[in-house]
C-alpha atoms as a PDB file:
ATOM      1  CA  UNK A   1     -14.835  -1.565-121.435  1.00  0.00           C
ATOM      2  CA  UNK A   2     -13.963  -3.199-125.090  1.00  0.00           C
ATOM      3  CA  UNK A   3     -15.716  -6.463-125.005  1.00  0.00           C
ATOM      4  CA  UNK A   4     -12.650  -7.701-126.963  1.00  0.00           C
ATOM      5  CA  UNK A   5     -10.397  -6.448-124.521  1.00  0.00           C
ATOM      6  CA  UNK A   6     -11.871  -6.860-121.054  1.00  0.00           C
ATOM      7  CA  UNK A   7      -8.693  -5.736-119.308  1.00  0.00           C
ATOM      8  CA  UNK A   8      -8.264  -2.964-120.863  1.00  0.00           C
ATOM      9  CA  UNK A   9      -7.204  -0.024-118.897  1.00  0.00           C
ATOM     10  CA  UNK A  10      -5.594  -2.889-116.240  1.00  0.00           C
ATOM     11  CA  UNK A  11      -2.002  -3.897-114.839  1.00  0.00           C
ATOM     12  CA  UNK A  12      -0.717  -7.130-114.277  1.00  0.00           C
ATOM     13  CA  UNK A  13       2.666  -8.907-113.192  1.00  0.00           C
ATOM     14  CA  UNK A  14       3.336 -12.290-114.001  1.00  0.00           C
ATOM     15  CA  UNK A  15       6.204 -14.396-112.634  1.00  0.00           C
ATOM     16  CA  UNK A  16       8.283 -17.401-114.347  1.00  0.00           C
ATOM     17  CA  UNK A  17       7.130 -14.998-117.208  1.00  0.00           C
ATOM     18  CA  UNK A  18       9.611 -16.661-120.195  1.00  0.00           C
ATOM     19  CA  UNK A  19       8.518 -19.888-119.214  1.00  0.00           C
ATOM     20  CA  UNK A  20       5.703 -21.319-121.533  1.00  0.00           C
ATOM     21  CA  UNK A  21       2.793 -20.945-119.527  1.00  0.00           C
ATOM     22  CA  UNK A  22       4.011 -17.699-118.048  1.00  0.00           C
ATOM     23  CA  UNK A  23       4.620 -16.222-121.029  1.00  0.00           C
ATOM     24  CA  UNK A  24       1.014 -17.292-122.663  1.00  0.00           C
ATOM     25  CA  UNK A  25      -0.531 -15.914-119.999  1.00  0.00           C
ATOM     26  CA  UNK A  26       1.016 -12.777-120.350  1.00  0.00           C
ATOM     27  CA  UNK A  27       0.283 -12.769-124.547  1.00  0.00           C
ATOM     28  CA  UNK A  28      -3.404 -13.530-123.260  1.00  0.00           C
ATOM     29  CA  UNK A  29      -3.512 -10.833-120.586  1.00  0.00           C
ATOM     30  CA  UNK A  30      -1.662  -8.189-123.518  1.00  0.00           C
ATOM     31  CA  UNK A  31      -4.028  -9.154-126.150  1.00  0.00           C
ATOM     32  CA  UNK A  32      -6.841  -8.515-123.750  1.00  0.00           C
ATOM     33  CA  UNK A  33      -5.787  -5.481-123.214  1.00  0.00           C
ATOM     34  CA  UNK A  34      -4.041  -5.124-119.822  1.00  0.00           C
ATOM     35  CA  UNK A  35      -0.215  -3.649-119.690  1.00  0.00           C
ATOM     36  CA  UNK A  36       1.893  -6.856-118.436  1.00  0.00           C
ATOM     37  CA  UNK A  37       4.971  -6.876-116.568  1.00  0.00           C
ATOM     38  CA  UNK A  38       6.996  -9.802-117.145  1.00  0.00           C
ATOM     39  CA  UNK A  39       9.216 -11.143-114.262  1.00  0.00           C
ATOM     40  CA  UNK A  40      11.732 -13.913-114.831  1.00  0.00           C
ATOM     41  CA  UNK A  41      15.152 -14.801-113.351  1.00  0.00           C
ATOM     42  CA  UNK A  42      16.656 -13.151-116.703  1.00  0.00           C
ATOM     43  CA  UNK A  43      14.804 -10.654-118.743  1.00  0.00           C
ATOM     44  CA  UNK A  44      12.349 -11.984-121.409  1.00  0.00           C
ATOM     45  CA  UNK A  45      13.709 -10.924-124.677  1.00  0.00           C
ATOM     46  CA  UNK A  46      11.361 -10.946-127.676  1.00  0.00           C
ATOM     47  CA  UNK A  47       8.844  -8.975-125.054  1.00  0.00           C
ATOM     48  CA  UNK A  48       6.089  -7.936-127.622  1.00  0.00           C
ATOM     49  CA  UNK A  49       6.316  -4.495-125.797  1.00  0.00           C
ATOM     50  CA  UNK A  50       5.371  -5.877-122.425  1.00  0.00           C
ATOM     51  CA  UNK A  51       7.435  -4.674-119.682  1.00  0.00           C
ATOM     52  CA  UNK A  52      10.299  -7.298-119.046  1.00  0.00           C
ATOM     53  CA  UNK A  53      11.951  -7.143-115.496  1.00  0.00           C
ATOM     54  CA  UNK A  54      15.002  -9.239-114.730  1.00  0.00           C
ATOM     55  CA  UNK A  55      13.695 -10.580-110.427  1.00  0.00           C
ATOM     56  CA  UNK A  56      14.743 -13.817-108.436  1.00  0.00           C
ATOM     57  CA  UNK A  57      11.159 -13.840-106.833  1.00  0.00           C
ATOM     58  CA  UNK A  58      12.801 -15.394-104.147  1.00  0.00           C
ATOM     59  CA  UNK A  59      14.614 -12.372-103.234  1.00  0.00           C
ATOM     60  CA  UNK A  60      12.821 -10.146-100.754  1.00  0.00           C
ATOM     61  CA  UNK A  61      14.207  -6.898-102.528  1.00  0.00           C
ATOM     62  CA  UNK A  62      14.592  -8.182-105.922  1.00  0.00           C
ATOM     63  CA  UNK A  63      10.736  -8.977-105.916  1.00  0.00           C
ATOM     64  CA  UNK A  64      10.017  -5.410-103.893  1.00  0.00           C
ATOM     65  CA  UNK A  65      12.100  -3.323-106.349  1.00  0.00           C
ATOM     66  CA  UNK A  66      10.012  -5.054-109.293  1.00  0.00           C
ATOM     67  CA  UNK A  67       6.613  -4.063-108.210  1.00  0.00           C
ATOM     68  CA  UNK A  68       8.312  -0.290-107.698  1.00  0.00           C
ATOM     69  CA  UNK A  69       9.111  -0.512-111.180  1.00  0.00           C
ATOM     70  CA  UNK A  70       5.530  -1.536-112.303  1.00  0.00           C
ATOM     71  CA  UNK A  71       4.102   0.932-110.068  1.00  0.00           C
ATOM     72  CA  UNK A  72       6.882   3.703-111.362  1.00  0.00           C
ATOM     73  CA  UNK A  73       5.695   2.665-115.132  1.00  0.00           C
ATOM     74  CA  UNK A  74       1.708   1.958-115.098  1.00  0.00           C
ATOM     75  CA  UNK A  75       0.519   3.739-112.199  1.00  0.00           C
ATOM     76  CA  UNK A  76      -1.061   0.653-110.485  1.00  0.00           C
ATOM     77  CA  UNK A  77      -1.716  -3.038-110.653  1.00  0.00           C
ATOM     78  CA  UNK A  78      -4.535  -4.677-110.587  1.00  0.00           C
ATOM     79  CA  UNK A  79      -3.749  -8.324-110.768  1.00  0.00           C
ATOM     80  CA  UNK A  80      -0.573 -10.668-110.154  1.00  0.00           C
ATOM     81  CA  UNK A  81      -0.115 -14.195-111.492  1.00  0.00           C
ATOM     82  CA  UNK A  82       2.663 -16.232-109.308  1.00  0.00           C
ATOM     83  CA  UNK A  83       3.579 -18.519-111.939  1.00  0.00           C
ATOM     84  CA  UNK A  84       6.932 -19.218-111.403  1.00  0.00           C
ATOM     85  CA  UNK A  85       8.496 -22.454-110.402  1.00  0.00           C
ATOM     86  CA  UNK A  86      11.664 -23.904-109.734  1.00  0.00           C
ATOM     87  CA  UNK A  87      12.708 -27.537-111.073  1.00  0.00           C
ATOM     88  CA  UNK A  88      12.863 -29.662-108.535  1.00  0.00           C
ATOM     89  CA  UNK A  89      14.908 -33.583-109.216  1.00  0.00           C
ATOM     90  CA  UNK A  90      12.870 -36.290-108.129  1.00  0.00           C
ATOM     91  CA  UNK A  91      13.060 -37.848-104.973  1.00  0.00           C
ATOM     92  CA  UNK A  92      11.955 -38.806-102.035  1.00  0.00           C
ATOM     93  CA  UNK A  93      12.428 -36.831 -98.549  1.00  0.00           C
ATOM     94  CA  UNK A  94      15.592 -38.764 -98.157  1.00  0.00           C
ATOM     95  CA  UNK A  95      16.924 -38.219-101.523  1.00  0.00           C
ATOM     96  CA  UNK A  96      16.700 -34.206-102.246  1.00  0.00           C
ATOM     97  CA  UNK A  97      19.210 -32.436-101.114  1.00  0.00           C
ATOM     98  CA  UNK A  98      18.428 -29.183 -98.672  1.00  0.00           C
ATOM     99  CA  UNK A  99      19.102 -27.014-100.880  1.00  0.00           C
ATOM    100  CA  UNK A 100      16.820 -28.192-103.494  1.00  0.00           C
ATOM    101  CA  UNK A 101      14.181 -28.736-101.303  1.00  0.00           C
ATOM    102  CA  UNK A 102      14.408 -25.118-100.166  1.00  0.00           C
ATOM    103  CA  UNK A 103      14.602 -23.376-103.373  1.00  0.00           C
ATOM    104  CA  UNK A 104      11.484 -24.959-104.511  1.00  0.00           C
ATOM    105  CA  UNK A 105       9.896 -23.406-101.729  1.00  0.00           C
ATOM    106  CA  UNK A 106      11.772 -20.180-101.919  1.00  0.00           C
ATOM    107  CA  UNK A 107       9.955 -20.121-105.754  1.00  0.00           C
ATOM    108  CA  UNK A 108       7.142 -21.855-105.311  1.00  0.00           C
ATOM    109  CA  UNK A 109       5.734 -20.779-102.298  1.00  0.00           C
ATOM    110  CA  UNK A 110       7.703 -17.923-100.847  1.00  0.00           C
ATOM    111  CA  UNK A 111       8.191 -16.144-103.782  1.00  0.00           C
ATOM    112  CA  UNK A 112       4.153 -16.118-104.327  1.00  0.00           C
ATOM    113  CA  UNK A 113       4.200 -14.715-100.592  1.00  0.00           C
ATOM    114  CA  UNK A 114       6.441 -12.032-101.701  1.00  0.00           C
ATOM    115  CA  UNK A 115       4.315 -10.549-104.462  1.00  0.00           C
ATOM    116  CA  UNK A 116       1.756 -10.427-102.798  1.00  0.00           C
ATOM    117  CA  UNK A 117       3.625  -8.600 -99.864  1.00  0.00           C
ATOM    118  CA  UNK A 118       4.729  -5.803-102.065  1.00  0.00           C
ATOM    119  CA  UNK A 119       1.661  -5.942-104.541  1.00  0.00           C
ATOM    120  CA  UNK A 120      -1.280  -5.942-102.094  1.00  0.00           C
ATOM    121  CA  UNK A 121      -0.553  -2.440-100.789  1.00  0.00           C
ATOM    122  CA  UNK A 122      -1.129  -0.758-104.513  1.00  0.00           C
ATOM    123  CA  UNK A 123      -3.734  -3.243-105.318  1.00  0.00           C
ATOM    124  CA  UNK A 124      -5.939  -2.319-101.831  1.00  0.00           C
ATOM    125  CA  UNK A 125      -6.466   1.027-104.023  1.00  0.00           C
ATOM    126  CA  UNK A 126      -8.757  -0.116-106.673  1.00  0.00           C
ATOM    127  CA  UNK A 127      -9.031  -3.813-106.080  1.00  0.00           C
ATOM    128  CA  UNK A 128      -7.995  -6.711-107.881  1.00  0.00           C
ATOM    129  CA  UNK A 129      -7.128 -10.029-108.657  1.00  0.00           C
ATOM    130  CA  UNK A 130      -4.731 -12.746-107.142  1.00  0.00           C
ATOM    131  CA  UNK A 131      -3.792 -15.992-109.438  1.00  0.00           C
ATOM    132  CA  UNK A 132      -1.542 -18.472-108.024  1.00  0.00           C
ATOM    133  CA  UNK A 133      -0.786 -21.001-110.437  1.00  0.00           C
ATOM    134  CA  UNK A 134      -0.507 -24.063-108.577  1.00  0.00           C
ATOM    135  CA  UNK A 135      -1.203 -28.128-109.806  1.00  0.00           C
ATOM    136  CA  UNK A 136      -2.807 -31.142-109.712  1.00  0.00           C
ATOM    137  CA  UNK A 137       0.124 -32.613-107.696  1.00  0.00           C
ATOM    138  CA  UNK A 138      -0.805 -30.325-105.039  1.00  0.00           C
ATOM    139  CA  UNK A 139      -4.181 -32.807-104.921  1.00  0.00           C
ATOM    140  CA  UNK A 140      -2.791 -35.620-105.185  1.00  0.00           C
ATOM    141  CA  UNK A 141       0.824 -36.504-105.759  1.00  0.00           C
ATOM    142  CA  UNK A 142       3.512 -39.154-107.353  1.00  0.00           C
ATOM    143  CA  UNK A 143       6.417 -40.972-105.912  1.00  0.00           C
ATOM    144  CA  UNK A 144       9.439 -38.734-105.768  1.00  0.00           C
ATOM    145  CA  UNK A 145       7.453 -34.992-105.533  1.00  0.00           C
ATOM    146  CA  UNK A 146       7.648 -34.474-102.117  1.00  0.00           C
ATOM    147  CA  UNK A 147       8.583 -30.915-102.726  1.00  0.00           C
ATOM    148  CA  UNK A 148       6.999 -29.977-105.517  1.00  0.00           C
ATOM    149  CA  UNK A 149       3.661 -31.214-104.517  1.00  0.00           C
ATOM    150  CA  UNK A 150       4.167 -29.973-100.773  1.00  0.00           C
ATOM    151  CA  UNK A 151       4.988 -26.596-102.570  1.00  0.00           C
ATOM    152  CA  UNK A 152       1.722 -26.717-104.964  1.00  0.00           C
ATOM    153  CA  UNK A 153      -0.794 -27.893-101.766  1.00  0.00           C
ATOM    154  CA  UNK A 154       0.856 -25.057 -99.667  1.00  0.00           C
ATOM    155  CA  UNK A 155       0.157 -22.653-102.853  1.00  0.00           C
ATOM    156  CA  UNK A 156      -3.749 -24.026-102.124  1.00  0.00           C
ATOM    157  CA  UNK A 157      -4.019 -22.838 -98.506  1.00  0.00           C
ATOM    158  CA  UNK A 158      -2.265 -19.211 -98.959  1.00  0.00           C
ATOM    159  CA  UNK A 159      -4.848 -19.095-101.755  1.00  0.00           C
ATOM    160  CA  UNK A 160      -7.625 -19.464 -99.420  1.00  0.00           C
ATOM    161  CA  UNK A 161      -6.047 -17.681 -96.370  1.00  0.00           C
ATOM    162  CA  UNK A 162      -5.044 -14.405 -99.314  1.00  0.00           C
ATOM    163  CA  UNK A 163      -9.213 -14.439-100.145  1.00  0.00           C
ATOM    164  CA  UNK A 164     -10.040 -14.516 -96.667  1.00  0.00           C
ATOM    165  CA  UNK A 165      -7.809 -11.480 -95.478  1.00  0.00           C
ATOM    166  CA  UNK A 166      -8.403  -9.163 -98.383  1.00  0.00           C
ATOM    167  CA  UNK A 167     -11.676  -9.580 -99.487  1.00  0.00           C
ATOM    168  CA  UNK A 168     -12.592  -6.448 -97.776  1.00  0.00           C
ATOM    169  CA  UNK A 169     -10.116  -4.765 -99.824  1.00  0.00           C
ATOM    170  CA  UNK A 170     -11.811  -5.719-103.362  1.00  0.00           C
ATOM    171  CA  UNK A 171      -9.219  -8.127-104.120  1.00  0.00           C
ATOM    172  CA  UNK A 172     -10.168 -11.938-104.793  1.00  0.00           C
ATOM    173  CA  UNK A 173      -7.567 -14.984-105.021  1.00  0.00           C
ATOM    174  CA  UNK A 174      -7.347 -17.672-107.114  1.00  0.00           C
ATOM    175  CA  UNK A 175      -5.321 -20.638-107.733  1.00  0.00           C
ATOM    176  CA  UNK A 176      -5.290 -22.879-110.896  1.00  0.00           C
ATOM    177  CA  UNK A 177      -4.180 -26.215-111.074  1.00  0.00           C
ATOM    178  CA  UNK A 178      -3.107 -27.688-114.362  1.00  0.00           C
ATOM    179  CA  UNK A 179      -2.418 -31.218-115.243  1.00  0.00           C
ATOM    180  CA  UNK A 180       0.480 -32.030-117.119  1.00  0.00           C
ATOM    181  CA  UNK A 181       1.155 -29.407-119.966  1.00  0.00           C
ATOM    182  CA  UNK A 182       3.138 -29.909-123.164  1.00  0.00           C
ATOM    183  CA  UNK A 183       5.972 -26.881-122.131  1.00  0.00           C
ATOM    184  CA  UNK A 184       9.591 -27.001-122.504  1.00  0.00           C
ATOM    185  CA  UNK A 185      10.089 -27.900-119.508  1.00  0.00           C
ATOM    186  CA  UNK A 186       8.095 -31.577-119.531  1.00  0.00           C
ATOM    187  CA  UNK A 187       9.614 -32.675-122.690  1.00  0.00           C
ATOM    188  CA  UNK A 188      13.380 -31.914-121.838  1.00  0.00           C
ATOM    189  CA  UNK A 189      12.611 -33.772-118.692  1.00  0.00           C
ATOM    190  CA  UNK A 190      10.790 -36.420-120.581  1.00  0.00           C
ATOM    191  CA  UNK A 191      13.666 -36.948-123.221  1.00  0.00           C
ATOM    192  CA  UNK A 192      11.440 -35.186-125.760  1.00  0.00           C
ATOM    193  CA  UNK A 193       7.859 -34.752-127.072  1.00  0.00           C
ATOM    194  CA  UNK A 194       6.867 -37.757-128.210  1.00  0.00           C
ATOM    195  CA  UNK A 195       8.254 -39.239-124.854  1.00  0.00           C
ATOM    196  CA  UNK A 196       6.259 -36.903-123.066  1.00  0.00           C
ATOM    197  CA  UNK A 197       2.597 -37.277-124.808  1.00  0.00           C
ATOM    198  CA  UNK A 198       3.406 -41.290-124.400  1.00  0.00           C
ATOM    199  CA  UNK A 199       3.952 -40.967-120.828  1.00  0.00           C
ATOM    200  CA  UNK A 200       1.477 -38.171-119.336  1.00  0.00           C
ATOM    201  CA  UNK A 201      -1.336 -38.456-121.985  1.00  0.00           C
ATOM    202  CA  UNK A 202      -2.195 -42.133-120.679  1.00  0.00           C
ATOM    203  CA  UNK A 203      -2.854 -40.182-116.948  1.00  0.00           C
ATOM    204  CA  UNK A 204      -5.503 -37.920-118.468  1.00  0.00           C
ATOM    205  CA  UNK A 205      -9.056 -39.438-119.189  1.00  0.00           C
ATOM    206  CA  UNK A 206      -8.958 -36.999-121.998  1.00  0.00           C
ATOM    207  CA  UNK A 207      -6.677 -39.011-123.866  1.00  0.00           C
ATOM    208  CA  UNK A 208      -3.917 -35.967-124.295  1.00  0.00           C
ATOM    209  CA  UNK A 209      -1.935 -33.368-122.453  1.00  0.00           C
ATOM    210  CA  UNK A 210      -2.710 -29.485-122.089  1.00  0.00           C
ATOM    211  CA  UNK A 211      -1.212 -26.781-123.895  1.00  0.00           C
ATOM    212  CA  UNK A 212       0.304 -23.651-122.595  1.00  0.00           C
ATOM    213  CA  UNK A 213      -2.366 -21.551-124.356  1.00  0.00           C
ATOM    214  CA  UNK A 214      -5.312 -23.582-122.823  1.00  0.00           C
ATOM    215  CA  UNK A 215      -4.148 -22.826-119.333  1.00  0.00           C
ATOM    216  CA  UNK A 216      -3.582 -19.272-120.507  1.00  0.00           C
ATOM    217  CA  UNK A 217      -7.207 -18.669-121.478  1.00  0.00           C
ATOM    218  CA  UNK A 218      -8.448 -20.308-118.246  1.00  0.00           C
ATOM    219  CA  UNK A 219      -6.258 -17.657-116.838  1.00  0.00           C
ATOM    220  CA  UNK A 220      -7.404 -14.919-118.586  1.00  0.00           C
ATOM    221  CA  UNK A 221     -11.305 -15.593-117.573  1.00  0.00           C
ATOM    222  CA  UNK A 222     -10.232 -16.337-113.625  1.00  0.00           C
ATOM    223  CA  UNK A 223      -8.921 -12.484-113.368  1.00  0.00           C
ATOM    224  CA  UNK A 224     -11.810 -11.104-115.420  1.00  0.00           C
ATOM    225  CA  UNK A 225     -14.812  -9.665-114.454  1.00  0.00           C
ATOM    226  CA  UNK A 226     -16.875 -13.014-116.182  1.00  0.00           C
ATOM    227  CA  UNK A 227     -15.308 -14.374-112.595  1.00  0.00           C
ATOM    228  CA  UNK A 228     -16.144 -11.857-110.204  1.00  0.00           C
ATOM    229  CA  UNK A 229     -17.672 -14.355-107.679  1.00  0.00           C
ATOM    230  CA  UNK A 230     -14.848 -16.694-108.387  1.00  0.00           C
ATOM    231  CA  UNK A 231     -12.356 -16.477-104.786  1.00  0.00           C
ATOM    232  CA  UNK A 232     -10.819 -19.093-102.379  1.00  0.00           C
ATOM    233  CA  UNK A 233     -10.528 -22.068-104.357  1.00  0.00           C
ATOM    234  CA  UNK A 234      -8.583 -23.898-107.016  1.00  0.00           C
ATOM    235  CA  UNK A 235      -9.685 -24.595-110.576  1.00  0.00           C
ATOM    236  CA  UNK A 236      -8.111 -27.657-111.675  1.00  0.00           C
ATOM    237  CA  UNK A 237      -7.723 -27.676-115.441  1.00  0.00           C
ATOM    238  CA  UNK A 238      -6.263 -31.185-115.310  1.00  0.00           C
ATOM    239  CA  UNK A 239      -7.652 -33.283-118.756  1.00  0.00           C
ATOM    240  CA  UNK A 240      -9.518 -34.996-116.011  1.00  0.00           C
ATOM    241  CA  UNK A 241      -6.311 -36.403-113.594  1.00  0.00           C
ATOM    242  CA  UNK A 242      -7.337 -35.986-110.025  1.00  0.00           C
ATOM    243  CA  UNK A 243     -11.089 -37.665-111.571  1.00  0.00           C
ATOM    244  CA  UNK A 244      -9.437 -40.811-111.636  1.00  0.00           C
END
């Protein structure tokens, strides 16, 4: 295998794929070789000939036709990233409505229980790799998360439970817990960047925020073989957050 490309030869899905950290992680994965499928609620144009697949991974056949497709395309897969995450408005248990609170499970947490339904059976062949992308707010948490961070610590235990149960089948599982990460996402919700380094970088005893490409290549060594004793536990790449 290419030391330059150390998953060469490999297949991996990622969910919440056009997202910023999805969609680095799947660059990272591609450049290291591997054929990526990218699942997102809409297909991700501008695919840099990955393998884009419209899925609402919260959709038992939605996400079960997807990995057909993969498997139809590549052959096998070797590793899945559950990435994707819904946005969730703050408040407490009183405050969300139902339906919010259950769509950020049906993402967060169901959705990385669905992949991993449909994926294990092809994965059991060869072995492989599990990433669940969780967060720090699955450690600890901030007023008005209640389902975000209940869906992020929930992410945790399936992690463990996933490494426990399949182990025997060659497969190991991962989660990874960024801190707050300069995306899209955090600056429309913060009213822009500037608003958003002013407010988050303060929390980090680093003194800034993470980028999507840093949590990307912390990615890319948790499914290689550099981590092949590397299963049942979260790696917080957090600037230092839960330290405090």
């Amino acid at each position: 295998m290419s030391k330059n490309q150390p998953l060469k030869g490999r297949v991996a899905i990622v969910t919440g794929a056009g997202g910023d950290i999805g969609y680095a992680t799947a660059k990272a994965f591609a450049e290291a070789g591997a054929s990526v499928a990218l699942l997102d609620l809409h297909a991700v144009e501008n695919a840099d000939a990955m393998f884009p697949i419209a899925c609402d991974i919260a959709d038992p056949a939605a996400v079960e036709a997807a990995v057909d497709k993969v498997v139809a395309k590549f052959g096998r897969i070797d590793m899945i990233v559950n990435n994707a995450a819904a946005e969730t408005p703050l408040g407490t248990v009183c405050d969300i409505p139902l339906e919010s609170w259950k769509r950020t499970l049906d993402v967060n947490l169901t959705g990385a229980f669905l992949l991993c339904k449909y994926a294990i059976p092809h994965m059991r062949r060869q072995g492989g790799v599990i990433l669940n992308i969780a967060s720090q707010l699955g450690h600890v948490t901030t007023p008005g998360r209640a389902a975000y961070s209940a869906s992020k610590a929930a992410l945790h235990s399936l992690t463990r439970s996933l490494a426990l149960d399949h182990a025997a089948d060659g497969i190991r599982a991962v989660s990874l817990s960024p801190g707050a990460v300069l995306t899209s996402r955090v600056t429309r919700q913060a009213g822009g960047e500037e608003q958003a380094v002013a407010a988050l970088a303060p929390l980090h005893p680093i003194g800034r925020i993470g980028t999507p490409q840093e949590i990307a290549a912390t990615a890319l060594f948790l499914v290689s073989d550099g981590a092949a004793f590397i299963t049942g536990t979260d790696v917080l790449v957090d600037g230092g957050y839960t330290a405090r």
